[in-house]
PDB file of N, CA and C in Angstrom:
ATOM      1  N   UNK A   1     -62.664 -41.765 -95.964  1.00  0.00           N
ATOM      2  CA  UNK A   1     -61.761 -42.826 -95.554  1.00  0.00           C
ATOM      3  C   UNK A   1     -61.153 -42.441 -94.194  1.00  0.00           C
ATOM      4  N   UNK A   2     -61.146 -43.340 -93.373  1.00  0.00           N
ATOM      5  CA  UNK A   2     -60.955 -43.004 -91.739  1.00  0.00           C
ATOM      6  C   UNK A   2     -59.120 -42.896 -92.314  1.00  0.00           C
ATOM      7  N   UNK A   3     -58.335 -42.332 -91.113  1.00  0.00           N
ATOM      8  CA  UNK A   3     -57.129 -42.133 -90.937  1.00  0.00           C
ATOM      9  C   UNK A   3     -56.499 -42.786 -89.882  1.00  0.00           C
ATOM     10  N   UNK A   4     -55.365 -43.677 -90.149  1.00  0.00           N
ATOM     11  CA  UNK A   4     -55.219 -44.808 -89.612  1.00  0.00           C
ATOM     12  C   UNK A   4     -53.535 -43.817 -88.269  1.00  0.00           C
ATOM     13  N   UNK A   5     -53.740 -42.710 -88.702  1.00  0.00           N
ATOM     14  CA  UNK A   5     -52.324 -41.864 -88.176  1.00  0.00           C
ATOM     15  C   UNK A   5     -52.440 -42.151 -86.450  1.00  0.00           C
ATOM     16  N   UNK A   6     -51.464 -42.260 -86.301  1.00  0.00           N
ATOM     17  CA  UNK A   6     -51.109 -42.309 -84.887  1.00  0.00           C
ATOM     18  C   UNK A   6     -49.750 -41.973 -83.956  1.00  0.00           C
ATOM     19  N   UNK A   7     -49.802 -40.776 -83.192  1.00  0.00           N
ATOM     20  CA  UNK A   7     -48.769 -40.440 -82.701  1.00  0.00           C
ATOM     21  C   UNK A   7     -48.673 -40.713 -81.298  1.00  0.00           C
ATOM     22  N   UNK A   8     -47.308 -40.773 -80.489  1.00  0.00           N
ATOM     23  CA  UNK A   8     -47.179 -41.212 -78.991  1.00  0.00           C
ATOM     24  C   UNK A   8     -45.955 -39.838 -79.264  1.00  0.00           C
ATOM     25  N   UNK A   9     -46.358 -38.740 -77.930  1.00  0.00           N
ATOM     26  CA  UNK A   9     -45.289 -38.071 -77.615  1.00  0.00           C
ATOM     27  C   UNK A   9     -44.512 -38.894 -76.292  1.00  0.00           C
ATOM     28  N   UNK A  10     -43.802 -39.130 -76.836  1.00  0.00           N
ATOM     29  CA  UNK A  10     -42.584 -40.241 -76.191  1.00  0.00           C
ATOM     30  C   UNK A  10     -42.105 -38.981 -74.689  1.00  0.00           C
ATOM     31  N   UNK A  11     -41.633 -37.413 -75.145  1.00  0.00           N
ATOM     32  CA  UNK A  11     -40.885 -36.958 -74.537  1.00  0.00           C
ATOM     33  C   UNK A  11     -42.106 -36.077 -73.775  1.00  0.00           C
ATOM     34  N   UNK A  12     -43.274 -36.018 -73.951  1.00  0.00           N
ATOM     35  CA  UNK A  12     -44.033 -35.630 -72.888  1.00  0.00           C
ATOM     36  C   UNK A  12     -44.527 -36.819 -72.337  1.00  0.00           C
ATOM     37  N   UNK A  13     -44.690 -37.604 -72.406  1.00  0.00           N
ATOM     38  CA  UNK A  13     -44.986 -39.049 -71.424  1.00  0.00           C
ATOM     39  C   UNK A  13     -43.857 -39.462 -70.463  1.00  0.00           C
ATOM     40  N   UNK A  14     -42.766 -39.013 -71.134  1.00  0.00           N
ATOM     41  CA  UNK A  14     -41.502 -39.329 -70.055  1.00  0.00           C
ATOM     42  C   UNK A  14     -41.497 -38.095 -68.850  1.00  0.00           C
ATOM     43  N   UNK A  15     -41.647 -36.990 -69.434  1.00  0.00           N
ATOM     44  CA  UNK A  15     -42.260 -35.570 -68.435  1.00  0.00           C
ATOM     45  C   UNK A  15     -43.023 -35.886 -67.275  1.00  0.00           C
ATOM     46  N   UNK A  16     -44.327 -36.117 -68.060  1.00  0.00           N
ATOM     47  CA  UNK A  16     -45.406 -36.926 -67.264  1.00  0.00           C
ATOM     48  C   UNK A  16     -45.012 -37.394 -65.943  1.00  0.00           C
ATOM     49  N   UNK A  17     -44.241 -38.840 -66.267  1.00  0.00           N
ATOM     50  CA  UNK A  17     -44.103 -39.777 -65.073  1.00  0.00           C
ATOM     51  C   UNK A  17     -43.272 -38.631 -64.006  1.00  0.00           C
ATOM     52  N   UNK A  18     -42.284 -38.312 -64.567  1.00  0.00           N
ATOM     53  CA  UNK A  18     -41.081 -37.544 -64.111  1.00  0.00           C
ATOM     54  C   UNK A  18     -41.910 -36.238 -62.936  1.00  0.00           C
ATOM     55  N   UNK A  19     -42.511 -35.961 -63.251  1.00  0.00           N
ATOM     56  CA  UNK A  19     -43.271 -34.614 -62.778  1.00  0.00           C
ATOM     57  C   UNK A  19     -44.309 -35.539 -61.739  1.00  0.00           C
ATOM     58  N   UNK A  20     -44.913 -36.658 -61.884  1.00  0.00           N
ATOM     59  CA  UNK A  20     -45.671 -37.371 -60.833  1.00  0.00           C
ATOM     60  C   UNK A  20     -44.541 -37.872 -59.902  1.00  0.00           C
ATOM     61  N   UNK A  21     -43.609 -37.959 -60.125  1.00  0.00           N
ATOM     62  CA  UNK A  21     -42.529 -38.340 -59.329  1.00  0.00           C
ATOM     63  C   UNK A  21     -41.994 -37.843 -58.280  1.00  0.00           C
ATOM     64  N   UNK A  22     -41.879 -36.821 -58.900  1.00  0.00           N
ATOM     65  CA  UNK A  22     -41.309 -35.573 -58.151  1.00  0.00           C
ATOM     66  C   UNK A  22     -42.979 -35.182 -57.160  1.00  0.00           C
ATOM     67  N   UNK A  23     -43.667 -35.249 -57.504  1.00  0.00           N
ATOM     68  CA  UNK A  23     -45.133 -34.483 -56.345  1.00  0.00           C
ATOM     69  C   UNK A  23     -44.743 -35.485 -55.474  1.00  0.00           C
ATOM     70  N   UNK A  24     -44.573 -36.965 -55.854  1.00  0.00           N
ATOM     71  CA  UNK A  24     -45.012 -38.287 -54.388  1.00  0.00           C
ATOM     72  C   UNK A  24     -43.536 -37.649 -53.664  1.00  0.00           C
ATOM     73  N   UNK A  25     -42.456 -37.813 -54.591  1.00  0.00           N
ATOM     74  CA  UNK A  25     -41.612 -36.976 -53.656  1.00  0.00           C
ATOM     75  C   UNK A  25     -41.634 -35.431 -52.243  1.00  0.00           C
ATOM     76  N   UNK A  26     -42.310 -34.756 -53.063  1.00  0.00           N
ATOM     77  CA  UNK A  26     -42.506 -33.316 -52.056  1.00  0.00           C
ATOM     78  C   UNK A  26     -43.320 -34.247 -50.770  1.00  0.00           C
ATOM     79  N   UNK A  27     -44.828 -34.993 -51.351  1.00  0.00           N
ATOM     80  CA  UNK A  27     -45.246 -35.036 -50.455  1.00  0.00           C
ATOM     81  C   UNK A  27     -44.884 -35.648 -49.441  1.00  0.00           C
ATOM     82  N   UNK A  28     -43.519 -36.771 -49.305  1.00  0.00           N
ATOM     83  CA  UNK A  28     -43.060 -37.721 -49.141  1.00  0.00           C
ATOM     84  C   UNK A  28     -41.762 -36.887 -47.984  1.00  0.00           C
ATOM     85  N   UNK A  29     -41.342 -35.803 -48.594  1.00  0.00           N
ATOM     86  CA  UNK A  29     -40.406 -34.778 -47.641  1.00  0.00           C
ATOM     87  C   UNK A  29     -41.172 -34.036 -46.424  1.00  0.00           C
ATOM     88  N   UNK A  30     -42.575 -33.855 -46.291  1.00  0.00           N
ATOM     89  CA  UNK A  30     -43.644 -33.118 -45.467  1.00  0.00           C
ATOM     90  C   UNK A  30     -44.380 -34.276 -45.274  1.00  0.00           C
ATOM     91  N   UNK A  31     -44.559 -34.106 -43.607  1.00  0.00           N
ATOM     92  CA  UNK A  31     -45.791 -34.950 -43.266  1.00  0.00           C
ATOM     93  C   UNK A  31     -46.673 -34.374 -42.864  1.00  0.00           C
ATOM     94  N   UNK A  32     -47.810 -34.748 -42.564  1.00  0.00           N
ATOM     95  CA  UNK A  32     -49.064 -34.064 -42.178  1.00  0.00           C
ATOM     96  C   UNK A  32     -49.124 -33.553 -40.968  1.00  0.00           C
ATOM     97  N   UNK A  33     -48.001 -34.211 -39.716  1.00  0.00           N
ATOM     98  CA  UNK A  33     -47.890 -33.429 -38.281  1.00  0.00           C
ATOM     99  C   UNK A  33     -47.012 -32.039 -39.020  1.00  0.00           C
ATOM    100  N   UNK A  34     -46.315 -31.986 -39.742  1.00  0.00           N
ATOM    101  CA  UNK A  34     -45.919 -30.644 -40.328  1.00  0.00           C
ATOM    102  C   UNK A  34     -46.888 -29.230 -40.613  1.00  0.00           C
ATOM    103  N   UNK A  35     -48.101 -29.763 -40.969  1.00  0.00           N
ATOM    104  CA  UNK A  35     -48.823 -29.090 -41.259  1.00  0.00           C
ATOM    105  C   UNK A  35     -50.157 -28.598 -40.106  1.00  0.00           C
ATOM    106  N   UNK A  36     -49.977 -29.450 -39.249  1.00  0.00           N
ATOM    107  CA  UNK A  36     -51.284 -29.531 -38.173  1.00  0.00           C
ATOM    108  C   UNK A  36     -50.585 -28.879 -37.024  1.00  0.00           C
ATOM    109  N   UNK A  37     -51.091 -27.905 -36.678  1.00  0.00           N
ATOM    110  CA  UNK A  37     -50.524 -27.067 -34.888  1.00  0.00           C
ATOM    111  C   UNK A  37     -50.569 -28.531 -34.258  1.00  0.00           C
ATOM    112  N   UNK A  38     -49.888 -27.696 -33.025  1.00  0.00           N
ATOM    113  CA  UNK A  38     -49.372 -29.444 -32.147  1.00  0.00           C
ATOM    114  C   UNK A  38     -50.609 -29.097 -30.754  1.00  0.00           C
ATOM    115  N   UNK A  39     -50.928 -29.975 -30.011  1.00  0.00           N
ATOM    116  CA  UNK A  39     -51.722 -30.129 -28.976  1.00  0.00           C
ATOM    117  C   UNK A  39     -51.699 -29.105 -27.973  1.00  0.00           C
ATOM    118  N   UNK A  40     -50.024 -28.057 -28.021  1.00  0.00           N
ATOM    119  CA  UNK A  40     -49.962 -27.031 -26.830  1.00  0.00           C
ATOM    120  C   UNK A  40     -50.491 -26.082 -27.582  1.00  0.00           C
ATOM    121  N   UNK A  41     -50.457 -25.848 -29.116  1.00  0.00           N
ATOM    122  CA  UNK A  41     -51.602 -24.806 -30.079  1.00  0.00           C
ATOM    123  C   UNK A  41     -52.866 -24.616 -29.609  1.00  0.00           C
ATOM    124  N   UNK A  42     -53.325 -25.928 -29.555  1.00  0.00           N
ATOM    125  CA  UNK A  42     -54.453 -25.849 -29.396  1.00  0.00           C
ATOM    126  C   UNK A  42     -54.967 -25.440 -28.737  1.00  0.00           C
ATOM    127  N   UNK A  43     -54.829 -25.732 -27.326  1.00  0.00           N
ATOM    128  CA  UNK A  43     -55.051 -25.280 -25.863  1.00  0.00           C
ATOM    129  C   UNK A  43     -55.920 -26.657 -25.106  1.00  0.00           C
ATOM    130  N   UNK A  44     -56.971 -26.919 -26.147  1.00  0.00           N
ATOM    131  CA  UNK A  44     -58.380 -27.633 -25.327  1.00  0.00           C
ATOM    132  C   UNK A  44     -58.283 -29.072 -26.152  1.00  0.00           C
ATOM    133  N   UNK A  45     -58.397 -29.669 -24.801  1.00  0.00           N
ATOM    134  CA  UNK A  45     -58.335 -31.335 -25.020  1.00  0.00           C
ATOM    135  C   UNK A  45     -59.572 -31.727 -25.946  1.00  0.00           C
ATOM    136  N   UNK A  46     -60.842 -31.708 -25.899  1.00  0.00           N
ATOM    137  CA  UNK A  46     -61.544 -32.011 -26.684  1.00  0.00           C
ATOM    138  C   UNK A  46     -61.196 -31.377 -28.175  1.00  0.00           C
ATOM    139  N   UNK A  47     -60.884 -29.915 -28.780  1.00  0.00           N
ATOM    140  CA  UNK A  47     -60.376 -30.064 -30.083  1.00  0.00           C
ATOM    141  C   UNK A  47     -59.432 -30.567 -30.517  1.00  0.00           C
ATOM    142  N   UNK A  48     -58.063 -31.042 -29.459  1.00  0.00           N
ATOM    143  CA  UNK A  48     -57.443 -31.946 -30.060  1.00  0.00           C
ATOM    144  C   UNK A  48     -57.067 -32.595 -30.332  1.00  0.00           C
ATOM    145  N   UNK A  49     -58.283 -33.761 -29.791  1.00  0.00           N
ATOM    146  CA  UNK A  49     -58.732 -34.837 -29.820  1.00  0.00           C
ATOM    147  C   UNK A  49     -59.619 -34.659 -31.488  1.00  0.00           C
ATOM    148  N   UNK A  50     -60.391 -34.204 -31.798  1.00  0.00           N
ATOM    149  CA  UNK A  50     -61.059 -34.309 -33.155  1.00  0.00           C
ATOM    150  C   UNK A  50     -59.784 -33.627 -34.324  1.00  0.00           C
ATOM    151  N   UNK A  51     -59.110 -32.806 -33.824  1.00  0.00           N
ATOM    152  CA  UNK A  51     -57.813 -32.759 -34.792  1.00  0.00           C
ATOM    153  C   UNK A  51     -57.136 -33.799 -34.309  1.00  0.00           C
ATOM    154  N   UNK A  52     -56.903 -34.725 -34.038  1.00  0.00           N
ATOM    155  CA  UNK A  52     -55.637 -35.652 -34.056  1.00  0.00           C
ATOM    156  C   UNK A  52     -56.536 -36.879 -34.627  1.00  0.00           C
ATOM    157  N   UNK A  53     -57.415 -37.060 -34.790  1.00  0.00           N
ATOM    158  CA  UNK A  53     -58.693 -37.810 -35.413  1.00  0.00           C
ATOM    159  C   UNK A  53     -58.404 -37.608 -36.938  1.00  0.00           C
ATOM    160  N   UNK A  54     -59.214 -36.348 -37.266  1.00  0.00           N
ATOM    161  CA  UNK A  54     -58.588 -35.889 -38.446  1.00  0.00           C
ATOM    162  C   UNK A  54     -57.450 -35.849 -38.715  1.00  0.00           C
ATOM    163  N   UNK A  55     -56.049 -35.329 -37.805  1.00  0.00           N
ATOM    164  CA  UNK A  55     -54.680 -35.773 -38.688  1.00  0.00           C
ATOM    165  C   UNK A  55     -54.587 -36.962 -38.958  1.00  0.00           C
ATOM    166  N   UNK A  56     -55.263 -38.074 -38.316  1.00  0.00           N
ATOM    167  CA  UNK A  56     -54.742 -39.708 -38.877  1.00  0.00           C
ATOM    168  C   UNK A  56     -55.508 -39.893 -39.938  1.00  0.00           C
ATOM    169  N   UNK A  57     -56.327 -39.644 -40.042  1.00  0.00           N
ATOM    170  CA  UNK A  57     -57.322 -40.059 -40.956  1.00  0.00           C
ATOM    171  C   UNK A  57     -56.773 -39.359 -42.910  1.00  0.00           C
ATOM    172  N   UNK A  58     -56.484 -38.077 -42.573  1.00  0.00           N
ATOM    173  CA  UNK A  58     -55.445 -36.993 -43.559  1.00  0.00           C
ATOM    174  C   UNK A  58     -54.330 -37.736 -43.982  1.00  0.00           C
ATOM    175  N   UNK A  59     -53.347 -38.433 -42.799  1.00  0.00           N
ATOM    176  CA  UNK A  59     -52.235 -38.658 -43.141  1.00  0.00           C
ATOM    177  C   UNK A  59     -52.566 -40.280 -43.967  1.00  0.00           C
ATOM    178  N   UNK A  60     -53.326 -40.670 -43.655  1.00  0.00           N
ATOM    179  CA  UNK A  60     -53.632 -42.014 -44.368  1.00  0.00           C
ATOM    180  C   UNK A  60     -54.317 -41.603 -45.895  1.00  0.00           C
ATOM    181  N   UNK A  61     -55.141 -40.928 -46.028  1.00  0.00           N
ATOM    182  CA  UNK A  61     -55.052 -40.742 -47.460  1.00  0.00           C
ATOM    183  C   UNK A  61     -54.086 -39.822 -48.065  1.00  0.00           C
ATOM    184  N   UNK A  62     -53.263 -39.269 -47.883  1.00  0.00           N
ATOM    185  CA  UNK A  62     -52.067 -38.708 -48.636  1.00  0.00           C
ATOM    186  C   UNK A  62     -51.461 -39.884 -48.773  1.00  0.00           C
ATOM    187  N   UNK A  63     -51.026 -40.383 -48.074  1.00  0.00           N
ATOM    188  CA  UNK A  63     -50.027 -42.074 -47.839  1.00  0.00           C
ATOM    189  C   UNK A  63     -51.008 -42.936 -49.517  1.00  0.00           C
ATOM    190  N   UNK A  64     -52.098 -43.160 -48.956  1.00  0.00           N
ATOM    191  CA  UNK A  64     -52.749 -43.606 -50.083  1.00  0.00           C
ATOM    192  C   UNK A  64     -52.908 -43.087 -51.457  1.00  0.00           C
ATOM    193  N   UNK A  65     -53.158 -41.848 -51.608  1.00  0.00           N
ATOM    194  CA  UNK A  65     -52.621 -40.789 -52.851  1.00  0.00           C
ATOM    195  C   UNK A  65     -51.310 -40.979 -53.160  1.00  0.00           C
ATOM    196  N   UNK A  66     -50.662 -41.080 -52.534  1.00  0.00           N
ATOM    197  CA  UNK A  66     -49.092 -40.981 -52.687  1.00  0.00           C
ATOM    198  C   UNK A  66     -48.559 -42.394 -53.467  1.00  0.00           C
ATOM    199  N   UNK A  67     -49.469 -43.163 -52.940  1.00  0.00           N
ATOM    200  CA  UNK A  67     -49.351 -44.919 -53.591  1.00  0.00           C
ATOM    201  C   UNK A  67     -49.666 -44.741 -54.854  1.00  0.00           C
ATOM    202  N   UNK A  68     -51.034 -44.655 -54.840  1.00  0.00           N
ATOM    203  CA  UNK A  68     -51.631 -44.226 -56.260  1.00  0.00           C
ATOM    204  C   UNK A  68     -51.032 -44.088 -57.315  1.00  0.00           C
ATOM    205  N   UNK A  69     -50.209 -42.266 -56.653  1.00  0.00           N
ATOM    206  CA  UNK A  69     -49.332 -42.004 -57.913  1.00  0.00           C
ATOM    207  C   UNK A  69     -48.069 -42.414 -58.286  1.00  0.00           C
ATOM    208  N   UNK A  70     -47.705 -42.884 -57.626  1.00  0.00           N
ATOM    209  CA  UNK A  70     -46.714 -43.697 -57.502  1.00  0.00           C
ATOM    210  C   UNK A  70     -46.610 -45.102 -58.424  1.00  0.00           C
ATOM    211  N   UNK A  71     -48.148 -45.162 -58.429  1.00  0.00           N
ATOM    212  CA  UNK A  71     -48.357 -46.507 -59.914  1.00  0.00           C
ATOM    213  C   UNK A  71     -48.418 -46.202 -60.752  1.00  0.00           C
ATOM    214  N   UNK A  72     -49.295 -44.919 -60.953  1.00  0.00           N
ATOM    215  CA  UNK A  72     -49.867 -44.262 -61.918  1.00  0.00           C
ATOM    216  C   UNK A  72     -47.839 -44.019 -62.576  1.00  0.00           C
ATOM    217  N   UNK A  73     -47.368 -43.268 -61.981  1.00  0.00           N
ATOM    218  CA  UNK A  73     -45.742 -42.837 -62.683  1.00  0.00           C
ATOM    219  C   UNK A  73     -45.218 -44.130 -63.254  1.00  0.00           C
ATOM    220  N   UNK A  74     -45.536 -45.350 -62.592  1.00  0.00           N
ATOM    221  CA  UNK A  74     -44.607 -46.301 -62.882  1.00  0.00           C
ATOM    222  C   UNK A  74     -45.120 -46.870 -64.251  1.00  0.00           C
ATOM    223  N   UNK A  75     -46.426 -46.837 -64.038  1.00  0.00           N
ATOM    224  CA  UNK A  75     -47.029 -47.379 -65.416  1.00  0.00           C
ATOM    225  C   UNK A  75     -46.850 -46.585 -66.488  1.00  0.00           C
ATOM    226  N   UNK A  76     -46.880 -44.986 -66.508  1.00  0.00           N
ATOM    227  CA  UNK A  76     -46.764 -44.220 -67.560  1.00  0.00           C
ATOM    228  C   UNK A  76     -45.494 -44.263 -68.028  1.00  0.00           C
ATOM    229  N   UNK A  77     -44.046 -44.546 -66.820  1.00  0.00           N
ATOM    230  CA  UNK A  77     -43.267 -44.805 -67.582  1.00  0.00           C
ATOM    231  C   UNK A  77     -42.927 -46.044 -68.461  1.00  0.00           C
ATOM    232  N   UNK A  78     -43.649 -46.948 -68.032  1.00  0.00           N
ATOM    233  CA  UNK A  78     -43.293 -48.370 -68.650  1.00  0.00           C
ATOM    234  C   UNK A  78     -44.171 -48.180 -70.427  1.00  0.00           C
ATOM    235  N   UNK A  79     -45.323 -47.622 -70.391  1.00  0.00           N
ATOM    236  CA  UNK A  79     -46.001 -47.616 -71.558  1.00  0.00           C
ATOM    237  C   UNK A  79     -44.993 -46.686 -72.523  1.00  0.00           C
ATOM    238  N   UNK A  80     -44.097 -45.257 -71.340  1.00  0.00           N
ATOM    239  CA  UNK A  80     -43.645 -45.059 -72.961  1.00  0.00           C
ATOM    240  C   UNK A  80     -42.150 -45.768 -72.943  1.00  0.00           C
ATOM    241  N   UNK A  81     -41.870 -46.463 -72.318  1.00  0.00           N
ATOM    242  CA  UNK A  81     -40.777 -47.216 -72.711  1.00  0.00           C
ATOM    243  C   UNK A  81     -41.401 -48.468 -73.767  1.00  0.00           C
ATOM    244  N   UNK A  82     -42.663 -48.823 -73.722  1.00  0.00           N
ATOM    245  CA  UNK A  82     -43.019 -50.173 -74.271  1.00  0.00           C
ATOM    246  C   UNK A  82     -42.990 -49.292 -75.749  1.00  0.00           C
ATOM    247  N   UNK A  83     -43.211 -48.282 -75.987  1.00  0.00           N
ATOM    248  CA  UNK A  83     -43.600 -47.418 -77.144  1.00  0.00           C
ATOM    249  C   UNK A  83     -42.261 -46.974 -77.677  1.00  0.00           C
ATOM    250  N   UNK A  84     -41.312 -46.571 -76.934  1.00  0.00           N
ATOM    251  CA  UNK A  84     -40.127 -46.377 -77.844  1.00  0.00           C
ATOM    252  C   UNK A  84     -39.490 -47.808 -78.196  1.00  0.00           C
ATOM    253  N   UNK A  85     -39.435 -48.590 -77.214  1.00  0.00           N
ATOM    254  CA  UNK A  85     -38.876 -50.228 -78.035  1.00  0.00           C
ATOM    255  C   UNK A  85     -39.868 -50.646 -79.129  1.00  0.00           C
ATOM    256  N   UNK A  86     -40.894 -50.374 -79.291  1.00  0.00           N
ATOM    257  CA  UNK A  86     -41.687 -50.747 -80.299  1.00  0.00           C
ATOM    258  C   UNK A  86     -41.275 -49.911 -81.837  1.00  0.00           C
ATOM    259  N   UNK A  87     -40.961 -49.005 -81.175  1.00  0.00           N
ATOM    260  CA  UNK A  87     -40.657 -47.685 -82.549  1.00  0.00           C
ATOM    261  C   UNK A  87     -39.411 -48.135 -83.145  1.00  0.00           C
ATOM    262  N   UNK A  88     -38.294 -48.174 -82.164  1.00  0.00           N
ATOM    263  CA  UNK A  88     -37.064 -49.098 -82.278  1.00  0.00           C
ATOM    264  C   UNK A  88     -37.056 -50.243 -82.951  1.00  0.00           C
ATOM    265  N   UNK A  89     -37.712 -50.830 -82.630  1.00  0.00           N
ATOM    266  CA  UNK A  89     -37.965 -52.262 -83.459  1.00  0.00           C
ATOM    267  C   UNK A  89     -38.454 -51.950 -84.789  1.00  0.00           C
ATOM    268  N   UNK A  90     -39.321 -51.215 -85.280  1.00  0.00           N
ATOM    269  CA  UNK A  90     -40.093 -51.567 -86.098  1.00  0.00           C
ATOM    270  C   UNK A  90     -39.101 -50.548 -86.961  1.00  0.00           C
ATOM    271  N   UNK A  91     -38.686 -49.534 -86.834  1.00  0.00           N
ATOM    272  CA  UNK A  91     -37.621 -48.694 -87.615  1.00  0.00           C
ATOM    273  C   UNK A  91     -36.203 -49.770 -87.666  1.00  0.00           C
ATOM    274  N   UNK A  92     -35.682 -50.936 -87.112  1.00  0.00           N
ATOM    275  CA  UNK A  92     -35.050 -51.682 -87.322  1.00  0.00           C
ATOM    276  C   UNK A  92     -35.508 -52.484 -88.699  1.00  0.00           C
ATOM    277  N   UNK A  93     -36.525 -53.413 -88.349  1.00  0.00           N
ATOM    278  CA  UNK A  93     -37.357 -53.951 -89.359  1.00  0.00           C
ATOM    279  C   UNK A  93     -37.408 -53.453 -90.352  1.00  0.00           C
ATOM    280  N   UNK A  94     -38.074 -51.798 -90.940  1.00  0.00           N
ATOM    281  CA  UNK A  94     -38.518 -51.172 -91.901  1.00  0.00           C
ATOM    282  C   UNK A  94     -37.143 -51.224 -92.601  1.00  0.00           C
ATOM    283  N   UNK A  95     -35.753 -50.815 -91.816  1.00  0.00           N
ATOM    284  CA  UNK A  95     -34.757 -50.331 -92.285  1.00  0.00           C
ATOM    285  C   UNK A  95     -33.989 -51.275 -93.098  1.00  0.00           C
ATOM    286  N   UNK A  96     -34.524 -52.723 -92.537  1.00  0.00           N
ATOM    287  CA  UNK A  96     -34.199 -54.164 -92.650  1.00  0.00           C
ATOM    288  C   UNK A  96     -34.615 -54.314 -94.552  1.00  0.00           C
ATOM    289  N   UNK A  97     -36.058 -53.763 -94.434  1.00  0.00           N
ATOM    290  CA  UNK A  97     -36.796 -54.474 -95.560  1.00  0.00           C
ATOM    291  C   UNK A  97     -36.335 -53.558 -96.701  1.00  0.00           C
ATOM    292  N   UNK A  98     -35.929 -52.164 -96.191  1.00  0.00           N
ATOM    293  CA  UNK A  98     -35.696 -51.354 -97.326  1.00  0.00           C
ATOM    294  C   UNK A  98     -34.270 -51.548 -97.615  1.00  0.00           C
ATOM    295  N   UNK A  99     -33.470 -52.210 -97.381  1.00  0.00           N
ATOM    296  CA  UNK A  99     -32.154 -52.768 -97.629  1.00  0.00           C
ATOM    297  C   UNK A  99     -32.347 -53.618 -98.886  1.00  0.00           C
ATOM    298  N   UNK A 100     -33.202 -54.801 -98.240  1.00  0.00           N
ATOM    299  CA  UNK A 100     -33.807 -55.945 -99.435  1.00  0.00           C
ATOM    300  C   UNK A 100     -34.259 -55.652-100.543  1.00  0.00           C
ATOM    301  N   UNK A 101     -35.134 -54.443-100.190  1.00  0.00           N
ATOM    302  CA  UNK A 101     -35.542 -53.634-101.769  1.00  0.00           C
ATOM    303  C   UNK A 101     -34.631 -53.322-102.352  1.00  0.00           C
ATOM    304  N   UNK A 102     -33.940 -53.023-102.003  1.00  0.00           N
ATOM    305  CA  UNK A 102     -32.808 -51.764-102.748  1.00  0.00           C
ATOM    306  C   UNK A 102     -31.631 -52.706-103.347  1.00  0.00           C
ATOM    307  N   UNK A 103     -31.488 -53.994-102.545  1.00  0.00           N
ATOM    308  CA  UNK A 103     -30.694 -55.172-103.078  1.00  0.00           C
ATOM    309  C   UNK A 103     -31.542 -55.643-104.084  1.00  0.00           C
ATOM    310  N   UNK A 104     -32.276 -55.710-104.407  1.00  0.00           N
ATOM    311  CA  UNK A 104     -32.885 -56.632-105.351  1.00  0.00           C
ATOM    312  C   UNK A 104     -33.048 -55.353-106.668  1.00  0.00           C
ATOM    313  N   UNK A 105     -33.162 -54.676-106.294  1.00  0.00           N
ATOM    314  CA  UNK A 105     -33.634 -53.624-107.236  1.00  0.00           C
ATOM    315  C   UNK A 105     -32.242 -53.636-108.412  1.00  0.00           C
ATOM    316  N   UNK A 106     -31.326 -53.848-107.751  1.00  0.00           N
ATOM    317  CA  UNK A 106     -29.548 -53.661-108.128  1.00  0.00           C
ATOM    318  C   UNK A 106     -29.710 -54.646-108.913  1.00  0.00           C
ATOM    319  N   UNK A 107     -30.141 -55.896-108.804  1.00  0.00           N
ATOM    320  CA  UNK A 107     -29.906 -57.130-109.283  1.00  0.00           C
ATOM    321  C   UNK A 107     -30.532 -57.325-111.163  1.00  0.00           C
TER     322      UNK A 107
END
């Protein structure tokens, strides 16, 4: 007989988002000219010309990663919020019906 059990860790899903939050954040405090020597580093116009190529190109997919997760957090938090109002509810309900039992049982 299959097993119908099903658990949602509510308080590692809230982690989850929380911890994706915080990365779009770091990356969001550092930009990618932070990380790239500047043009007097370099010395020579042609390399930094193909590094400043590559920094735009870098800084646009972090920007885009950064979106990403940024949905990705928002959605994980909304699913476990949709999951604790559901738990809420239905432990309302249950608590509801086992009242009725217990009234009638008296009777």
């Amino acid at each position: 007989m299959p097993s119908y059990d099903f658990e949602v860790d509510l308080e590692s899903m809230g982690k989850a988002a929380q911890g994706l939050n915080d990365t779009v954040r770091l990356f969001k405090e550092k930009d990618v000219d932070d990380l790239v020597p500047s043009e007097s580093d370099v010395g020579h116009e042609a390399v930094w010309s193909a590094l400043d190529e590559f920094q735009d190109r870098w800084e646009e997919g972090v920007n885009n990663l950064c979106h990403d997760v940024e949905e990705m957090a928002g959605r994980l938090a909304r699913i476990a919020m949709n999951y604790f109002e559901t738990d809420k509810s239905g432990y309302a309900a249950l608590s509801a019906l086992t009242s009725t039992i217990a009234s009638v049982k008296v009777l």
